[in-house]
PDB file of N, CA and C in Angstrom:
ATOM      1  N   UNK A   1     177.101   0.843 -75.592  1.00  0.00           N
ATOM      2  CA  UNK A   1     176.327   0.187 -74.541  1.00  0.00           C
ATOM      3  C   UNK A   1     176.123  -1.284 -74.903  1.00  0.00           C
ATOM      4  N   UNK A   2     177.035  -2.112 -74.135  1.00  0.00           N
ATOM      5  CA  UNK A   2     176.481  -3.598 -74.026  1.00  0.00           C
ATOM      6  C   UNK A   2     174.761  -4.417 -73.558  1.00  0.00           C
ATOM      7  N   UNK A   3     175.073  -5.330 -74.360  1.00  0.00           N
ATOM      8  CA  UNK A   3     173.263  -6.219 -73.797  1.00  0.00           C
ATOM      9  C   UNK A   3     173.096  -6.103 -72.654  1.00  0.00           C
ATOM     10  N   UNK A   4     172.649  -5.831 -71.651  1.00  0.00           N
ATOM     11  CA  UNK A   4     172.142  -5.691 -70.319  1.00  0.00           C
ATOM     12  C   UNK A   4     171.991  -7.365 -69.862  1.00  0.00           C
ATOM     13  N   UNK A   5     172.503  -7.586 -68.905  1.00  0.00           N
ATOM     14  CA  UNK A   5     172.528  -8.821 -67.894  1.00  0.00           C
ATOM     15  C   UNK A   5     170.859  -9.272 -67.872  1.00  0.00           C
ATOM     16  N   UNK A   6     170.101  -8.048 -67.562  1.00  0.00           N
ATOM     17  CA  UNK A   6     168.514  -8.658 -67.570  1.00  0.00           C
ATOM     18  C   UNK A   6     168.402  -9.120 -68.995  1.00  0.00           C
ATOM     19  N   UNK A   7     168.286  -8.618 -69.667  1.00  0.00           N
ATOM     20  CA  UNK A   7     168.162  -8.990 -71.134  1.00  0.00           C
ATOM     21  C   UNK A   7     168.008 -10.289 -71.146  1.00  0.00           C
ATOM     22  N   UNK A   8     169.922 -10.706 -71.104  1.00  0.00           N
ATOM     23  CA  UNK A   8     170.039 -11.734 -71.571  1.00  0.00           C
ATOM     24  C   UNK A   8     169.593 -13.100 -70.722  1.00  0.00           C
ATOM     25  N   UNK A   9     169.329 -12.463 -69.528  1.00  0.00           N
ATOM     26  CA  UNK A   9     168.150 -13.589 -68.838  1.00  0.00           C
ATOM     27  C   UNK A   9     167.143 -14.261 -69.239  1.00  0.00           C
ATOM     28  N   UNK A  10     166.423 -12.992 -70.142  1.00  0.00           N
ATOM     29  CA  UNK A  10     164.970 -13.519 -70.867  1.00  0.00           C
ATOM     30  C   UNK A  10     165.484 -14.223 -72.028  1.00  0.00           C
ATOM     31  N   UNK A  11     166.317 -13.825 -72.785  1.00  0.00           N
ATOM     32  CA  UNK A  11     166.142 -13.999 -74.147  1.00  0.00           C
ATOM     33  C   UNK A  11     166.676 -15.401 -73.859  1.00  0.00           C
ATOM     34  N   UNK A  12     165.860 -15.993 -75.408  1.00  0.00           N
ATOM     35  CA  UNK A  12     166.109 -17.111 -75.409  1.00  0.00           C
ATOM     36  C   UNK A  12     165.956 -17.818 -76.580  1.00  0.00           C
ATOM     37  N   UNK A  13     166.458 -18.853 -77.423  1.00  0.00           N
ATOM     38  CA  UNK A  13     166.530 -19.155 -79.191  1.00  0.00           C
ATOM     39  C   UNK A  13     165.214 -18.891 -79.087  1.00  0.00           C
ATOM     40  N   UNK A  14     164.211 -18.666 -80.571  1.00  0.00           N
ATOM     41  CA  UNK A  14     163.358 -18.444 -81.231  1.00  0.00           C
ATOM     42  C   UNK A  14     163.142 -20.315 -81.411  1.00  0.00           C
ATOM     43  N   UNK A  15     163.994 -20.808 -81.820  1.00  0.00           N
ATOM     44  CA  UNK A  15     163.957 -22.258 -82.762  1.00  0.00           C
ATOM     45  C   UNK A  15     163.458 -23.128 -81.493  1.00  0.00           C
ATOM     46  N   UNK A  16     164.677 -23.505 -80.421  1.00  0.00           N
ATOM     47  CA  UNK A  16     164.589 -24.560 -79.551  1.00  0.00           C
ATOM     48  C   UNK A  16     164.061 -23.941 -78.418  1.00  0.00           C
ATOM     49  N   UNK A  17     164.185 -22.504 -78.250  1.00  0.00           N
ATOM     50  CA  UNK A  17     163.761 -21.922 -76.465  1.00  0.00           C
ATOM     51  C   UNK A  17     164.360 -23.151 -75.308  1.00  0.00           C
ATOM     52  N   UNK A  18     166.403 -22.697 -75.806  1.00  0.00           N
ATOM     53  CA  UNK A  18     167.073 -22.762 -74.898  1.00  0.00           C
ATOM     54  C   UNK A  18     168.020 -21.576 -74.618  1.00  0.00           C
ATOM     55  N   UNK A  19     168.204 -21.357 -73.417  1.00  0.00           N
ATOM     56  CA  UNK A  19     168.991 -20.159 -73.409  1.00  0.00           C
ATOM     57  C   UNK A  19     170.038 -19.510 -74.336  1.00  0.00           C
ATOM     58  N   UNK A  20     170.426 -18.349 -74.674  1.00  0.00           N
ATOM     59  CA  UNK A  20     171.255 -18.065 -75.339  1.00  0.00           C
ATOM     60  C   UNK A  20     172.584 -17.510 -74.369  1.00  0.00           C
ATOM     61  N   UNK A  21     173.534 -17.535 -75.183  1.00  0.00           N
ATOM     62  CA  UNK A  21     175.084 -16.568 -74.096  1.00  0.00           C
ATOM     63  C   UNK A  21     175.657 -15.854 -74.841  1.00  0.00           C
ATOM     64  N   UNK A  22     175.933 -14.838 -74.176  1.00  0.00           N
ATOM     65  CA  UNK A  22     176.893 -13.839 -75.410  1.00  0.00           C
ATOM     66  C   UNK A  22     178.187 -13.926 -75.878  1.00  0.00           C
ATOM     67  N   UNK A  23     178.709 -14.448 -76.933  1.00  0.00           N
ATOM     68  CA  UNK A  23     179.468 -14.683 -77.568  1.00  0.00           C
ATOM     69  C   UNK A  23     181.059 -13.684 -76.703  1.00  0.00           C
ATOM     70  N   UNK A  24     181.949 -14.447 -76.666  1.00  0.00           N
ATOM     71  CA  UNK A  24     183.299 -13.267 -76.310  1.00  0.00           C
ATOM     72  C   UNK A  24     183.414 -12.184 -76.641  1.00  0.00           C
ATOM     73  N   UNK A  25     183.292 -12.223 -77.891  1.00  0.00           N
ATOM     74  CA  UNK A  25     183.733 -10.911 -78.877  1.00  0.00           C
ATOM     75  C   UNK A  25     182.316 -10.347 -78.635  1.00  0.00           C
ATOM     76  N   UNK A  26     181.418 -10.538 -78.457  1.00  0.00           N
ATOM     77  CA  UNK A  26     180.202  -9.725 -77.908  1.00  0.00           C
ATOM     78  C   UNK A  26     179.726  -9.635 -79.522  1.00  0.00           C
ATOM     79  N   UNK A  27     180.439 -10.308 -80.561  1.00  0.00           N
ATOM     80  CA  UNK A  27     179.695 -10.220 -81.845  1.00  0.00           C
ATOM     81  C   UNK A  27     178.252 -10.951 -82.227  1.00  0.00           C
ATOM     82  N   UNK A  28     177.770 -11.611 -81.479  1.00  0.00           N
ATOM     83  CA  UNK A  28     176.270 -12.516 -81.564  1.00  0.00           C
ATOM     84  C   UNK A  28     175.881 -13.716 -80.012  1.00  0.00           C
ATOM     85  N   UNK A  29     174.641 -13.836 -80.281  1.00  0.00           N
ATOM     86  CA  UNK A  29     174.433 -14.727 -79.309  1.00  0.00           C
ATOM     87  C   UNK A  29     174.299 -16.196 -79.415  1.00  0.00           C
ATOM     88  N   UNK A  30     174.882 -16.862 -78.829  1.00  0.00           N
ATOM     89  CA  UNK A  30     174.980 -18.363 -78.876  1.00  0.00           C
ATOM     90  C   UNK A  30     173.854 -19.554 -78.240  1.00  0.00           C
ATOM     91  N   UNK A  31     173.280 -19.884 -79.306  1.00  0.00           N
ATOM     92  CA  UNK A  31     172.061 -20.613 -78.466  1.00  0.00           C
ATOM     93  C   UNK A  31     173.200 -21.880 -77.891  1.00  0.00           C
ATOM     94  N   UNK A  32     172.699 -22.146 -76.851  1.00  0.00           N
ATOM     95  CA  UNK A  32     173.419 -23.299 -75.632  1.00  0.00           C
ATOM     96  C   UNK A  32     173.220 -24.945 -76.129  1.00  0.00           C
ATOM     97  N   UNK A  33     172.264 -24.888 -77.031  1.00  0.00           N
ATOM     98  CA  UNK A  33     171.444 -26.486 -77.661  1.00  0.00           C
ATOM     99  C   UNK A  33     171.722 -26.488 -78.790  1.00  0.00           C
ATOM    100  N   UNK A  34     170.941 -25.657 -79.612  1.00  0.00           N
ATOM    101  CA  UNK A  34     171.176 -25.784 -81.235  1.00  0.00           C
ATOM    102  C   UNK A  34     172.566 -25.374 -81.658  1.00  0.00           C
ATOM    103  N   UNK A  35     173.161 -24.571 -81.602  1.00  0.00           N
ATOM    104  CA  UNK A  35     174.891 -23.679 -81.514  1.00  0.00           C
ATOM    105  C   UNK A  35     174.167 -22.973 -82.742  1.00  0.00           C
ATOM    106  N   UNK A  36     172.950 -22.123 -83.064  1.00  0.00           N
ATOM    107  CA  UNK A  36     172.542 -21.142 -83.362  1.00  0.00           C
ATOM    108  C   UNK A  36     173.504 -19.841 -83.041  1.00  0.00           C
ATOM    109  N   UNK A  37     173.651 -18.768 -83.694  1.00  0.00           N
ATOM    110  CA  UNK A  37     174.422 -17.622 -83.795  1.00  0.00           C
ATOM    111  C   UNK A  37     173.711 -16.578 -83.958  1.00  0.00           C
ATOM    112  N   UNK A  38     173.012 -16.005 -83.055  1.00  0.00           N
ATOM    113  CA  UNK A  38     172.117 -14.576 -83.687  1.00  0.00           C
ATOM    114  C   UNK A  38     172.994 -13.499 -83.557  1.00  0.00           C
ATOM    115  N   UNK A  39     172.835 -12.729 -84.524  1.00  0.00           N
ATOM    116  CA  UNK A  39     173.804 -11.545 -84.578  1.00  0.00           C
ATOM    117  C   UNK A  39     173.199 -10.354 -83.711  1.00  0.00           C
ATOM    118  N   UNK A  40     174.130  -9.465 -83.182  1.00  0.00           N
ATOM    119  CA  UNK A  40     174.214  -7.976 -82.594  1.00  0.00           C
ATOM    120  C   UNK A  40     174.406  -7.252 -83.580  1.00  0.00           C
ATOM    121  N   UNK A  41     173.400  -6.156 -83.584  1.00  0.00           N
ATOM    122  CA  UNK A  41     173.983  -5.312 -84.351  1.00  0.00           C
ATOM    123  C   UNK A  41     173.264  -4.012 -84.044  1.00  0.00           C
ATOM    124  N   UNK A  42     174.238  -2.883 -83.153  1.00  0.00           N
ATOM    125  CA  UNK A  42     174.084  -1.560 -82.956  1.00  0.00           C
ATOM    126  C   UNK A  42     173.659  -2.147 -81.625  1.00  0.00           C
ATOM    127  N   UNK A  43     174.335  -2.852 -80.740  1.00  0.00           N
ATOM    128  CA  UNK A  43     174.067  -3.525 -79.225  1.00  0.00           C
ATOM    129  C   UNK A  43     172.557  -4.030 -79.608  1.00  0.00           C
ATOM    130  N   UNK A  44     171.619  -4.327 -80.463  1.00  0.00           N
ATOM    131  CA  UNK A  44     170.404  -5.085 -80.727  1.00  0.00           C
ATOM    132  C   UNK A  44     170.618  -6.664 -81.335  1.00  0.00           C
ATOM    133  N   UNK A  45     170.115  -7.531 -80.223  1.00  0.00           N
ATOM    134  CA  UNK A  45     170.098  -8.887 -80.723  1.00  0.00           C
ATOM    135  C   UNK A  45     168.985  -8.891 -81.925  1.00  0.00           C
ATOM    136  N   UNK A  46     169.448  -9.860 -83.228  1.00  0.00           N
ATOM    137  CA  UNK A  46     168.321  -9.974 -84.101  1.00  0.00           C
ATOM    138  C   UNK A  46     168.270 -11.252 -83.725  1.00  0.00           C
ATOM    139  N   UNK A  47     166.902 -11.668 -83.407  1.00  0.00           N
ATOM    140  CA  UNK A  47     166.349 -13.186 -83.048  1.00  0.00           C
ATOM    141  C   UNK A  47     165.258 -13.492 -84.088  1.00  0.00           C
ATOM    142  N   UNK A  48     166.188 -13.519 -85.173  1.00  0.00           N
ATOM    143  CA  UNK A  48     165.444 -13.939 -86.372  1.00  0.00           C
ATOM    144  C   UNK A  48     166.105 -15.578 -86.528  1.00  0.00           C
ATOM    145  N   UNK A  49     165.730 -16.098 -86.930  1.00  0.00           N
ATOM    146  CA  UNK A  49     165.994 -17.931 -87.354  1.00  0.00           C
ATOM    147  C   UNK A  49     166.870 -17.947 -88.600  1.00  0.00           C
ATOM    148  N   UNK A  50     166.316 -16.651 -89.891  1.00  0.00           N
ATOM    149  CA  UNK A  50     166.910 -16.856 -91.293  1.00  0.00           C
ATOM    150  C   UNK A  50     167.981 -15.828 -90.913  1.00  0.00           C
ATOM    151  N   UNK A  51     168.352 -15.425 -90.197  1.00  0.00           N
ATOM    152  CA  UNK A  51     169.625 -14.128 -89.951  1.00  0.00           C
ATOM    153  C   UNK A  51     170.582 -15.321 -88.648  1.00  0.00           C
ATOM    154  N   UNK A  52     170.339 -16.414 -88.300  1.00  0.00           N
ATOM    155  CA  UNK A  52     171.344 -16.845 -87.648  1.00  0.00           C
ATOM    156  C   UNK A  52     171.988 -17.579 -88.477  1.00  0.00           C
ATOM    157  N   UNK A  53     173.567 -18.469 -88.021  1.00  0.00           N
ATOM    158  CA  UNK A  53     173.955 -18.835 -88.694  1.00  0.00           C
ATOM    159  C   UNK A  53     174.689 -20.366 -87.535  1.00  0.00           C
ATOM    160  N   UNK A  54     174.977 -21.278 -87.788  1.00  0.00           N
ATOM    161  CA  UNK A  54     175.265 -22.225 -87.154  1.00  0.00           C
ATOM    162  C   UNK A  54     176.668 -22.658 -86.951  1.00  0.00           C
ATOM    163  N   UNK A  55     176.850 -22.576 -85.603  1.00  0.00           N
ATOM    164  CA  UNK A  55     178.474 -22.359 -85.495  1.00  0.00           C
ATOM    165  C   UNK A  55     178.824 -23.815 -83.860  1.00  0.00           C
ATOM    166  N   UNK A  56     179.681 -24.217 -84.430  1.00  0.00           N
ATOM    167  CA  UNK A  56     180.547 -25.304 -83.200  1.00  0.00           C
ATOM    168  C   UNK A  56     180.731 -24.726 -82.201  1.00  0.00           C
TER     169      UNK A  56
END
C-alpha cells in the first residue's frame, strides 16, 4: 500500500514547512525548498530532521 494522495497533501518538511513530493522510486519524500529526503519505510514517512538526508 502506497502514501495516500490525502496524506501527502498535509504533510509537510518538519525543518522549513514546505511541501514535500514523493520521490519516483517512492523510496522517500522530497522537501520542494530545502531538497530534504525523508525516508519511507513499511509505506510510513519518517519526518524526523536527523533521519533525512540532503539530496539535489
Amino acid at each position: 500500500m502506497a502514501i495516500s494522495k490525502d496524506l501527502l497533501e498535509i504533510l509537510v518538511c518538519p525543518l522549513c514547512k514546505a511541501p514535500v513530493e514523493l520521490k519516483p522510486d517512492s523510496s522517500g519524500l522530497k522537501c520542494v525548498q530545502c531538497k530534504r529526503v525523508y525516508p519511507v519505510r513499511d509505506d510510513i514517512p519518517v519526518m524526523l530532521v536527523d533521519e533525512a538526508r540532503i539530496e539535489e
